[in-house]
N, C-alpha and C. Protein backbone atom coordinates (compact mmCIF):
# COMPACT_ATOMS: atom_id res chain seq x y z
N UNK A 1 -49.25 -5.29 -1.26
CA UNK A 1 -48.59 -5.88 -0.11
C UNK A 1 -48.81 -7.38 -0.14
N UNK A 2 -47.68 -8.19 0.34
CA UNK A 2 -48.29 -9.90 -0.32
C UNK A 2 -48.57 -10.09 1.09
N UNK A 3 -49.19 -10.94 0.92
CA UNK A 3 -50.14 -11.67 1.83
C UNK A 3 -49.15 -13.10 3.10
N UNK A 4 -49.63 -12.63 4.56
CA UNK A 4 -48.61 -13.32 5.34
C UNK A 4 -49.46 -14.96 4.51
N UNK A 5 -47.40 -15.93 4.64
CA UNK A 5 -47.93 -17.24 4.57
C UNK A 5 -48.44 -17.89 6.08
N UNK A 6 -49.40 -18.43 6.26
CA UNK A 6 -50.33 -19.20 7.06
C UNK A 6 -49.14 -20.43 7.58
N UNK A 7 -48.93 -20.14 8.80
CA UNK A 7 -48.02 -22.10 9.53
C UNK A 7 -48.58 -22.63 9.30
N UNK A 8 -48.18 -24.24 8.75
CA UNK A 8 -49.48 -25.27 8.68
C UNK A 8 -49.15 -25.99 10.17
N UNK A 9 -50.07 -26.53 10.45
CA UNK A 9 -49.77 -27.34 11.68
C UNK A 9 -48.64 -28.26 11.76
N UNK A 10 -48.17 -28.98 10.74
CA UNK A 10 -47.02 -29.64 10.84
C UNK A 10 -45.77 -29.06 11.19
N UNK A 11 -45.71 -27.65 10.72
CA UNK A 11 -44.88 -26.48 10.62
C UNK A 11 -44.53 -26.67 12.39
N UNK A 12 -45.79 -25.97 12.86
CA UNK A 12 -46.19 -25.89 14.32
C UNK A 12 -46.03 -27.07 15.14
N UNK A 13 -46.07 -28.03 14.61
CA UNK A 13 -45.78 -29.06 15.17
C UNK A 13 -44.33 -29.36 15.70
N UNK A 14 -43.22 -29.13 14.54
CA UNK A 14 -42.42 -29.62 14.39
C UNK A 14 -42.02 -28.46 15.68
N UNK A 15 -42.07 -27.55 15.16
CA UNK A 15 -41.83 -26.14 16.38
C UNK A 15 -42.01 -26.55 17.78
N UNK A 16 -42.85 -27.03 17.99
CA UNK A 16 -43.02 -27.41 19.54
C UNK A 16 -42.56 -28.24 20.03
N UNK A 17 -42.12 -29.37 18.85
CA UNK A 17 -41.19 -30.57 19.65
C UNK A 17 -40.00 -29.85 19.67
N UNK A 18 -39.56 -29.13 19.28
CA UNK A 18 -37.54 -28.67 18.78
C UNK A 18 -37.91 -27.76 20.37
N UNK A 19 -38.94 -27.00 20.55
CA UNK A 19 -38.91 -26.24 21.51
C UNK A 19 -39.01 -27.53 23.23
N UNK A 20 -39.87 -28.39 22.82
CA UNK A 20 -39.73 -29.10 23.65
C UNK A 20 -38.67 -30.11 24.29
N UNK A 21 -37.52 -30.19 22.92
CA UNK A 21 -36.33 -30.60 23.58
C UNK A 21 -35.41 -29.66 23.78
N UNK A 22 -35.96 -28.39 23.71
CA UNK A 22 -34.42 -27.62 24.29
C UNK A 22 -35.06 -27.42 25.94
N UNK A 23 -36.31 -27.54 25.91
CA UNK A 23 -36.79 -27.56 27.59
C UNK A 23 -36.28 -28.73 28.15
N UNK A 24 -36.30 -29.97 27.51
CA UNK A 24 -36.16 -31.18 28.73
C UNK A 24 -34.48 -31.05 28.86
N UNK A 25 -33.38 -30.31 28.05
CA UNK A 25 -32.24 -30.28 27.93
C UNK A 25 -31.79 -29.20 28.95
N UNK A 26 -32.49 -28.13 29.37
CA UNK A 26 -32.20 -27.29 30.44
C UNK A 26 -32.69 -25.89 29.71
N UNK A 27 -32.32 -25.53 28.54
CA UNK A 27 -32.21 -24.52 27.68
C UNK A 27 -33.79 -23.73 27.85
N UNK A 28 -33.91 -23.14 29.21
CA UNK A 28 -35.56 -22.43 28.90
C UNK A 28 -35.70 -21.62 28.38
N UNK A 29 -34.61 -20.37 27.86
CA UNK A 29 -34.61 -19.15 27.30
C UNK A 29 -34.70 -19.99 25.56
N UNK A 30 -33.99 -21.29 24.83
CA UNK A 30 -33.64 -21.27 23.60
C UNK A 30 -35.39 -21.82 23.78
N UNK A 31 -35.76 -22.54 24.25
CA UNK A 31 -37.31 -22.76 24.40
C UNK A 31 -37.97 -21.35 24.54
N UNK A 32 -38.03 -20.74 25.13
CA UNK A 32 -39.15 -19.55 25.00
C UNK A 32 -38.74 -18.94 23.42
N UNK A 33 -37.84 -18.88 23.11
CA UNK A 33 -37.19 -18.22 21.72
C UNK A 33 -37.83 -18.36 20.86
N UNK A 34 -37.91 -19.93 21.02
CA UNK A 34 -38.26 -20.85 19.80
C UNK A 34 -39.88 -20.71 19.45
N UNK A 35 -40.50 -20.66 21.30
CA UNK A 35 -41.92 -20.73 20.99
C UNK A 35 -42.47 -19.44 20.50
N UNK A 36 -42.11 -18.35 20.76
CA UNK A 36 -42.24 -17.03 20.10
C UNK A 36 -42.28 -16.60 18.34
N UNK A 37 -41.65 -18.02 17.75
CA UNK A 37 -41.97 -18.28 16.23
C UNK A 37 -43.40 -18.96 16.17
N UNK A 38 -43.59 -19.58 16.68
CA UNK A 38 -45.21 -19.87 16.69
C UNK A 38 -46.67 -18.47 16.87
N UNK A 39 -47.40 -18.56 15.68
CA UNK A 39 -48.02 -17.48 15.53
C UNK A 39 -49.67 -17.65 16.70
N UNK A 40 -49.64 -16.55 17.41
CA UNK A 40 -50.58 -16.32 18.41
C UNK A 40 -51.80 -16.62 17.48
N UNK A 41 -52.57 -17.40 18.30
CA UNK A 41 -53.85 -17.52 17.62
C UNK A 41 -54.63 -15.90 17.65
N UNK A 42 -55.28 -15.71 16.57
CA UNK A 42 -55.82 -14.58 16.62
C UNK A 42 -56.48 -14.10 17.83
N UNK A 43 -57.57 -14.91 18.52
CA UNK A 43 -58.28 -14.72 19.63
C UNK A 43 -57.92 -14.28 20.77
N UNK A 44 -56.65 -14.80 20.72
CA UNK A 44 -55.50 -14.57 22.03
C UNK A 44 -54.64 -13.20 21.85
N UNK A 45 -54.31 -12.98 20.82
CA UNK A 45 -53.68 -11.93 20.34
C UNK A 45 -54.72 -10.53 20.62
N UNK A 46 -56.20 -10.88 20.21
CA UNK A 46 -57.26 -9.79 20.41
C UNK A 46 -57.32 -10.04 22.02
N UNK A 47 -57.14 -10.59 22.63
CA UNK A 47 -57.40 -10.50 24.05
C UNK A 47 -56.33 -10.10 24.81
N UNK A 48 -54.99 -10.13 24.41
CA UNK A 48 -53.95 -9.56 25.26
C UNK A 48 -53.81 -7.99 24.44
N UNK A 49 -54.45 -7.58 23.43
CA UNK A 49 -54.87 -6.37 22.84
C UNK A 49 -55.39 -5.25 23.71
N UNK A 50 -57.13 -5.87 23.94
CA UNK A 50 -57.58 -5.87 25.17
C UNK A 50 -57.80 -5.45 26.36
N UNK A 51 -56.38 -6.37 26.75
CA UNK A 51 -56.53 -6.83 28.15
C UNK A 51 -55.30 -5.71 28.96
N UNK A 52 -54.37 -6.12 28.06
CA UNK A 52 -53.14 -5.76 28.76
C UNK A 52 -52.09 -4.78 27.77
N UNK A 53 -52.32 -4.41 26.66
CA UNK A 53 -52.45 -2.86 26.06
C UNK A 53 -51.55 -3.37 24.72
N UNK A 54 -51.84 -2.63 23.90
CA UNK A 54 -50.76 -2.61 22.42
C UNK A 54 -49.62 -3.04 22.47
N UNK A 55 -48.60 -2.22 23.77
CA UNK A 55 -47.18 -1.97 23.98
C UNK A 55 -47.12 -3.13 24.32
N UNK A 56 -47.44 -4.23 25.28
CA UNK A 56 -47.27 -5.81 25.59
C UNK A 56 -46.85 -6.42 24.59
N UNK A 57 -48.09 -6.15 23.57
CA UNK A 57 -48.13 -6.96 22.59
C UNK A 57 -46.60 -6.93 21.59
N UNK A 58 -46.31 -5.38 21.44
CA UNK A 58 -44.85 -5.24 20.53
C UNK A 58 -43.96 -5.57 20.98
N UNK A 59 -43.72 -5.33 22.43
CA UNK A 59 -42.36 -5.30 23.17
C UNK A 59 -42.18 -6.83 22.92
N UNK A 60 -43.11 -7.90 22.55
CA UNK A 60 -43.25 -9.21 23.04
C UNK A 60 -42.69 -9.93 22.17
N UNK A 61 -42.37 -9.82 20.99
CA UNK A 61 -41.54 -10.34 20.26
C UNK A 61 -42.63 -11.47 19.27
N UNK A 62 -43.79 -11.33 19.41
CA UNK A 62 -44.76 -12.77 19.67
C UNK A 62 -44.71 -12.87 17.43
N UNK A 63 -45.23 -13.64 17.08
CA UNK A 63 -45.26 -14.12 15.78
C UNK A 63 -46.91 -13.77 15.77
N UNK A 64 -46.82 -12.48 15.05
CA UNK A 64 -48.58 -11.99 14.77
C UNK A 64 -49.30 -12.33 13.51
N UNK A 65 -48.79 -13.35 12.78
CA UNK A 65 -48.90 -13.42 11.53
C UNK A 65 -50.41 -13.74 11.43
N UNK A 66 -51.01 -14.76 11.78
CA UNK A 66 -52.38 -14.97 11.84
C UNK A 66 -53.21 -13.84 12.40
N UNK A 67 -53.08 -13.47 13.10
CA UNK A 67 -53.99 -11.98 13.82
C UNK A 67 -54.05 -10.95 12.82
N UNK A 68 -52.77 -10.73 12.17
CA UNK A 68 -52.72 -9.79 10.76
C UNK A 68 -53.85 -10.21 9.83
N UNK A 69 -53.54 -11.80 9.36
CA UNK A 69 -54.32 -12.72 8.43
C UNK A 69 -55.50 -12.35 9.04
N UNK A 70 -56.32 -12.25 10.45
CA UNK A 70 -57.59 -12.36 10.28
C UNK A 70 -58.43 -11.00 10.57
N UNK A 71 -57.11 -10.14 11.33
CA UNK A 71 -57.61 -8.77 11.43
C UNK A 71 -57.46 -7.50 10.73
N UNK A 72 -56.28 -7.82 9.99
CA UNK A 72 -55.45 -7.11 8.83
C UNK A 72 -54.15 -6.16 9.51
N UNK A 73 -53.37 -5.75 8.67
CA UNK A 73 -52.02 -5.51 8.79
C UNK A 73 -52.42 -4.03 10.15
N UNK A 74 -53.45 -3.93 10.05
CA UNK A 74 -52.91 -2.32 11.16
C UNK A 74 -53.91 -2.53 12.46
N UNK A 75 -54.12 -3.90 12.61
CA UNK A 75 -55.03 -4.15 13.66
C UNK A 75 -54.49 -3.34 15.01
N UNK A 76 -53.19 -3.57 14.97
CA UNK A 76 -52.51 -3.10 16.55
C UNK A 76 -53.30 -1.43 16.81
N UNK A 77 -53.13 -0.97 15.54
CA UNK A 77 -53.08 0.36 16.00
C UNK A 77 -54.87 0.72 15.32
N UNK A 78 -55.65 0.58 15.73
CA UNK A 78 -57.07 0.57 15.44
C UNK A 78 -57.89 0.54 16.51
């Protein structure tokens, strides 16, 4: 199985400004869209795990790539 590629921060960077001008433009849904490509820090990802159950987490559309990277591919269901 190959291995998720890692966002570099510039990546992430760039992501949050494009997301941040579709907010100052009116567009809050193409902004939430956008921020949902940004990968949950692992910590956060284990805490809405957690907190507020598996199903949150899938229905959510969220970018798990790092949480995979630090917990491995079947963390959800463990």
């Amino acid at each position: 199985m190959p291995q998720a590629q890692i966002m570099t921060l510039d990546e992430k960077l760039d992501i949050s400004n494009k997301a941040l001008t579709l907010w100052e433009a009116g567009d809050n849904e193409g902004c939430r869209n956008l921020m949902k490509k940004l990968p949950i820090p692992p910590y956060l990802a284990k805490v809405l795990k957690d907190k507020m159950g598996v199903e949150i987490i899938k229905i959510g559309g969220w970018d798990l790539s790092e949480a995979e990277a630090a917990f491995g591919p079947n963390w959800l269901n463990t």
